[in-house]
Protein backbone atom coordinates (compact mmCIF):
# COMPACT_ATOMS: atom_id res chain seq x y z
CA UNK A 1 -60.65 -15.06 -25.72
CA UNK A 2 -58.22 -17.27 -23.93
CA UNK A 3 -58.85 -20.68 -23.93
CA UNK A 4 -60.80 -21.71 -20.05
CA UNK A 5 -60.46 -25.47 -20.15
CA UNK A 6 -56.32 -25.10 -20.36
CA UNK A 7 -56.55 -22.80 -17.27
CA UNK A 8 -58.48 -24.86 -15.80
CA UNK A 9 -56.04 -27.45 -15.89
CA UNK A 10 -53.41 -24.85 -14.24
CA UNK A 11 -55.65 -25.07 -10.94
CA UNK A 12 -56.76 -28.49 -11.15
CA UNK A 13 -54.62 -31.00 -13.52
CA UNK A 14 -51.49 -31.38 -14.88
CA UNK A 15 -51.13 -31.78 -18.57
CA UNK A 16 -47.44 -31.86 -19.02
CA UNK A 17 -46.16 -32.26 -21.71
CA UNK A 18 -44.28 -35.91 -22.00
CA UNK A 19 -46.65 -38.06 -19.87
CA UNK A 20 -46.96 -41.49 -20.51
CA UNK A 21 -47.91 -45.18 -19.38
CA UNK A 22 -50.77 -46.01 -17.07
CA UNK A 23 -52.86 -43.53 -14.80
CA UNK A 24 -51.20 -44.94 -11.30
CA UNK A 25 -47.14 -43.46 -13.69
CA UNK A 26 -48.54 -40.62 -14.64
CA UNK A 27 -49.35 -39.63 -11.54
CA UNK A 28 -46.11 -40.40 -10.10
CA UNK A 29 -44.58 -38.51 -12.91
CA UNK A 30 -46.84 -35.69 -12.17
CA UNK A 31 -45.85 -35.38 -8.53
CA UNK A 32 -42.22 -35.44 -9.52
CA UNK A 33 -43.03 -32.85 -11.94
CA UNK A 34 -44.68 -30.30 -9.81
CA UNK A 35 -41.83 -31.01 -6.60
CA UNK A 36 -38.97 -29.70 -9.81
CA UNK A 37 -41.60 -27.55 -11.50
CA UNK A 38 -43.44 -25.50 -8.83
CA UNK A 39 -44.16 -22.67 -11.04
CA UNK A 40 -45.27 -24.64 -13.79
CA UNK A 41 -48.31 -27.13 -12.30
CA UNK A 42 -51.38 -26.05 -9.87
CA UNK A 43 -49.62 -22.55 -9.89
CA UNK A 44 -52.97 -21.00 -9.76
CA UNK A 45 -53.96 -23.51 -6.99
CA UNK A 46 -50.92 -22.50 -4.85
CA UNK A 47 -51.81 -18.50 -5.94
CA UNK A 48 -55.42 -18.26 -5.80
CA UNK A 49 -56.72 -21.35 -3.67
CA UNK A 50 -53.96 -21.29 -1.40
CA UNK A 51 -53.15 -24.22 0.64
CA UNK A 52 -54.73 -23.84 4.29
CA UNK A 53 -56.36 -26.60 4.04
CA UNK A 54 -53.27 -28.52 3.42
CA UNK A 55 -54.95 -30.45 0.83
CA UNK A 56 -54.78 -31.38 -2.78
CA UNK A 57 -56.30 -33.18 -5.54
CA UNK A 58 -55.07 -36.96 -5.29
CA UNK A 59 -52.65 -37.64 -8.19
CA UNK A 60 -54.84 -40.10 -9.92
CA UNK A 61 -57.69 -37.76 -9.78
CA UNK A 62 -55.53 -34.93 -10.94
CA UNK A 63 -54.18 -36.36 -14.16
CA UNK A 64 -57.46 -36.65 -15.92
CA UNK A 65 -57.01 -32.73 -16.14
CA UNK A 66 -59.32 -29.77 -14.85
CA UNK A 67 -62.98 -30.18 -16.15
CA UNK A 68 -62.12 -33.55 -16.78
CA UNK A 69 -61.40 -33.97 -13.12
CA UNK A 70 -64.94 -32.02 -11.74
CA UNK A 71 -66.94 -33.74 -14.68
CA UNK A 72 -65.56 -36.89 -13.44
CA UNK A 73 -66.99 -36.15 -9.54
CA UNK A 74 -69.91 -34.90 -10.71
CA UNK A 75 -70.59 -37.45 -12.73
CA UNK A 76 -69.69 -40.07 -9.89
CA UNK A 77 -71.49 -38.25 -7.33
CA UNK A 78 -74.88 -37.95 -9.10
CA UNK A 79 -74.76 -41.53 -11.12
CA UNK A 80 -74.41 -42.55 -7.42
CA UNK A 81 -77.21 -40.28 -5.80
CA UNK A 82 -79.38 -41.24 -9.15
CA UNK A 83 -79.23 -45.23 -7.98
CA UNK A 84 -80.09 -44.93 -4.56
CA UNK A 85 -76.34 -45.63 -3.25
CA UNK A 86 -74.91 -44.52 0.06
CA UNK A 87 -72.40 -41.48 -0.07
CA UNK A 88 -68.90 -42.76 -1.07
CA UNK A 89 -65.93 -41.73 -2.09
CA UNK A 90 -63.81 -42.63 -5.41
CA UNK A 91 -62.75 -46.10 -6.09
CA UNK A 92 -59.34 -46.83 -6.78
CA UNK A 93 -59.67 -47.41 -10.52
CA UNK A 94 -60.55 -43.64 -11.55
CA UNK A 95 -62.53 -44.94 -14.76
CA UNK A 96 -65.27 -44.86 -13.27
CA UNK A 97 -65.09 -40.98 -13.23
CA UNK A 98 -65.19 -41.26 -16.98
CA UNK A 99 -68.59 -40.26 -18.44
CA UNK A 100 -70.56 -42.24 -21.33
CA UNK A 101 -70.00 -40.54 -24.58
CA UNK A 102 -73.80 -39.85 -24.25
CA UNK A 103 -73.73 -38.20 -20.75
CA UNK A 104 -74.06 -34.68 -20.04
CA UNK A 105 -71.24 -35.08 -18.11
CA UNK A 106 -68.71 -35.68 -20.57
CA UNK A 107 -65.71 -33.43 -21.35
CA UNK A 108 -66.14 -33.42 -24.67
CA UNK A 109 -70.46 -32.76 -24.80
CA UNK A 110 -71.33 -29.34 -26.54
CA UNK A 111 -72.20 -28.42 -23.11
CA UNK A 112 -69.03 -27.98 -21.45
CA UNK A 113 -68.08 -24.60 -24.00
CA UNK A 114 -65.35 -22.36 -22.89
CA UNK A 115 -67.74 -19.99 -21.63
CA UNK A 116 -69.36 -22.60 -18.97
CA UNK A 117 -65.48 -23.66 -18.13
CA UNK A 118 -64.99 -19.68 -17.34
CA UNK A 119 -68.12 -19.93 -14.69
CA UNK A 120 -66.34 -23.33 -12.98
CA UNK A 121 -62.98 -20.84 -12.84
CA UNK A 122 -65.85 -18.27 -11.22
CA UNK A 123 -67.35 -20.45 -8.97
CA UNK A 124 -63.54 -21.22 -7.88
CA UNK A 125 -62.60 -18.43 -7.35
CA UNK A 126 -65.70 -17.18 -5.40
CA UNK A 127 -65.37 -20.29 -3.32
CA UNK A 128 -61.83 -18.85 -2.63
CA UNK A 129 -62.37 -15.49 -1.68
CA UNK A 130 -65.80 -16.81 0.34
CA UNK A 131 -64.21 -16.26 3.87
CA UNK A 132 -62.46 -12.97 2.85
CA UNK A 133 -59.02 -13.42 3.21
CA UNK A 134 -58.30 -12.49 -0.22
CA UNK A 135 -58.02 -8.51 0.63
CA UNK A 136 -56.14 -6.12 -1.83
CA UNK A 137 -52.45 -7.16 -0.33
CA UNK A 138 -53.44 -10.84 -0.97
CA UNK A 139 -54.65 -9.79 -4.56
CA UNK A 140 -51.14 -8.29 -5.33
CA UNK A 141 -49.45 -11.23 -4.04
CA UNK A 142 -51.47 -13.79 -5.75
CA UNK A 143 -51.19 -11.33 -9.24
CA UNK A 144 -47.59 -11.65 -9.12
CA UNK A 145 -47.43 -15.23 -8.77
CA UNK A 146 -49.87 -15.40 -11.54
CA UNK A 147 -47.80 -13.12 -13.70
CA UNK A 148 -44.69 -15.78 -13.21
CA UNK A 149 -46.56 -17.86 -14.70
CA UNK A 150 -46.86 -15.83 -18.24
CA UNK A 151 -50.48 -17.36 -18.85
CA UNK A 152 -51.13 -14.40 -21.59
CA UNK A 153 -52.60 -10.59 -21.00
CA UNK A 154 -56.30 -11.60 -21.40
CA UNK A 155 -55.97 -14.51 -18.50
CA UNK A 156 -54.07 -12.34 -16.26
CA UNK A 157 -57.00 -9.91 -16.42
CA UNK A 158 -59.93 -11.98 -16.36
CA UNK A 159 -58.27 -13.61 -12.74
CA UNK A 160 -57.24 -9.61 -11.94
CA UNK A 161 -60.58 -8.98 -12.11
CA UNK A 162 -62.52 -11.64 -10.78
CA UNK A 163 -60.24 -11.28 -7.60
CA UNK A 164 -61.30 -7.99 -7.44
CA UNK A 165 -65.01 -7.94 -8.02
CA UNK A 166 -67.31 -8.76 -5.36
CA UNK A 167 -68.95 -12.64 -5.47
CA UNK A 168 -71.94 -12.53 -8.04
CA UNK A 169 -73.83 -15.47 -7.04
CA UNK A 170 -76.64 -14.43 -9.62
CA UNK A 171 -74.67 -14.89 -12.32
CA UNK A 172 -73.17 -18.04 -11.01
CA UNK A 173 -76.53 -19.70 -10.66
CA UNK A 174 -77.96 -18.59 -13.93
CA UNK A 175 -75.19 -20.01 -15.47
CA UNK A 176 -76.55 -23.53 -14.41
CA UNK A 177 -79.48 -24.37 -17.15
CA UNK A 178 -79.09 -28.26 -16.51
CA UNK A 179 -79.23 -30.03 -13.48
CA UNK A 180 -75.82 -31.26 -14.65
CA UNK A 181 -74.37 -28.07 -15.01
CA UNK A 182 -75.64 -27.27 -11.24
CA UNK A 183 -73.89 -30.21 -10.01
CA UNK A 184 -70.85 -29.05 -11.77
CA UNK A 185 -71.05 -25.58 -10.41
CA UNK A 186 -71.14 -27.00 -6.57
CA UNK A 187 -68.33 -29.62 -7.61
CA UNK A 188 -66.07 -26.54 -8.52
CA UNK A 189 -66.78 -24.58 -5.89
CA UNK A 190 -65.90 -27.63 -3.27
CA UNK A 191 -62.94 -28.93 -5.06
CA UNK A 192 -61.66 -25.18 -4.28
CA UNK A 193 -61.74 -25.55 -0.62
CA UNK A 194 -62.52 -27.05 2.42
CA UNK A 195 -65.01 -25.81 4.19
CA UNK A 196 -63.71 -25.39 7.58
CA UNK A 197 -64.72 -21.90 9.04
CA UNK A 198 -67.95 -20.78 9.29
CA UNK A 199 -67.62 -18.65 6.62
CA UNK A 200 -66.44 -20.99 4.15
CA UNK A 201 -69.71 -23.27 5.32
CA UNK A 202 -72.20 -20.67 4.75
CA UNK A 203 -70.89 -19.94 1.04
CA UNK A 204 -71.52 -23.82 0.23
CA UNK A 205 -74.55 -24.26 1.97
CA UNK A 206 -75.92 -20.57 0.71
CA UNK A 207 -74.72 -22.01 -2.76
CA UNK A 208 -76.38 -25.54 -3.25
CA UNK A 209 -79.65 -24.35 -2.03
CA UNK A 210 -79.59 -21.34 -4.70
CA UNK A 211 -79.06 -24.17 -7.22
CA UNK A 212 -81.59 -26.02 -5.89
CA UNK A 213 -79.79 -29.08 -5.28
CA UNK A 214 -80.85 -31.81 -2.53
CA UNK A 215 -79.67 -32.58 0.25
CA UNK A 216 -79.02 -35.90 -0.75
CA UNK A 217 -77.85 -34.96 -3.83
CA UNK A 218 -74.60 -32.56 -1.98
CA UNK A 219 -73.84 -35.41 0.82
CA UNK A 220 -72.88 -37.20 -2.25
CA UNK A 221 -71.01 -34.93 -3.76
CA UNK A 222 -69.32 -34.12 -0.36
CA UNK A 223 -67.98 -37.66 -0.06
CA UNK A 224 -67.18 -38.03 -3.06
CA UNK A 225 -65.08 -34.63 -3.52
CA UNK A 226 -63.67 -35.13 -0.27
CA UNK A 227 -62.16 -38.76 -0.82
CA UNK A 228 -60.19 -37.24 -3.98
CA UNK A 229 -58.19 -35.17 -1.86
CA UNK A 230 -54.74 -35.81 0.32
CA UNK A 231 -53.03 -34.37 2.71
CA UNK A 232 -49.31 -32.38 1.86
């Protein structure tokens, strides 16, 4: 089985090899990265997500890698709901998006296996194809910008084929056994888009009331998901 987490990071973060000094270089070295490299970082985000929102991951946010990036929301997001804060967005200094060692949340918990880092690439991916514009024509495109890539036979067909299949949104639900995991789930499948048709909306809404999360509880996530993203 390929390895989730590292794909992850293909539509979320940017481990590149090299990167050094604090967050606010990296991030400057990752945008100079991806403007010489455009094959090579978020290639699956420019493939599968697509940009018609015009919007990406800000580069702070982005170089704390893929689950470490929607751990990090979640985690701010519900530590947030959990105190009785207003909705708000991410603070400059991006350590607060780092977990205690102790919380659910944290990259490295037993919890985050590579099988519950394939159902955040799910929940993506639904997310993605929730306002069906992903039709077979799109699905060829997007398979030969994935196969530029070279991520490895078993990748390519786990993406060929959850482009293909229709949205299970059983599966994606069961998958949640913690609240945590729940919040995670929704984090994943907003970080994919912005929900700005009706469509798009419905999948969301449909979504964090089948993972019985409350109101409340999404507002936050909302802002806070929304504030680490910037216009192109």
């Amino acid at each position: 089985m390929f390895d989730a987490k590292k794909l992850l990071d293909q539509f979320l973060g940017s481990q590149i090899p090299g990167l050094s000094g604090s967050m606010k270089d990296r991030a400057g070295q990752v945008a100079d990265y991806a403007r010489s490299n455009p094959m090579k970082t978020s290639a699956l985000a420019a493939a599968i997500l697509g940009t018609k929102t015009g919007r990406k991951l800000a580069g702070n946010v982005a170089t704390l890698g893929g689950v470490a990036a929607i751990a990090g929301l979640g985690y701010l997001a519900y530590r947030n709901y959990q105190s009785g804060q207003a909705p708000q967005g991410v603070p400059q200094d991006v350590s607060a998006l780092n977990p205690p060692a102790d919380s659910p949340f944290n990259p490295q918990n037993a919890g985050l296996s590579n099988d519950f880092a394939l159902t955040l690439l799910r929940a993506m991916i639904a997310a993605a194809k929730a306002d069906g514009h992903i039709d077979a024509s799109e699905r060829q495109r997007i398979m030969e910008k994935v196969h530029a890539v070279d991520l490895g036979s078993e990748a390519e067909a786990f993406l060929a084929k959850e482009l293909a299949d229709p949205i299970d949104l059983d599966a994606l639900v069961a998958a949640g056994r913690t609240e945590e995991q729940r919040v995670e789930i929704y984090t994943a499948s907003r970080l994919a888009i912005d929900p700005d048709t009706r469509a798009e909306r419905g999948y969301l809404d449909l979504l964090a009331g089948r993972l019985r999360l409350p109101d409340a509880l999404i507002d936050h996530i909302e802002a806070t998901v929304a504030s680490a993203k910037v216009t192109l």
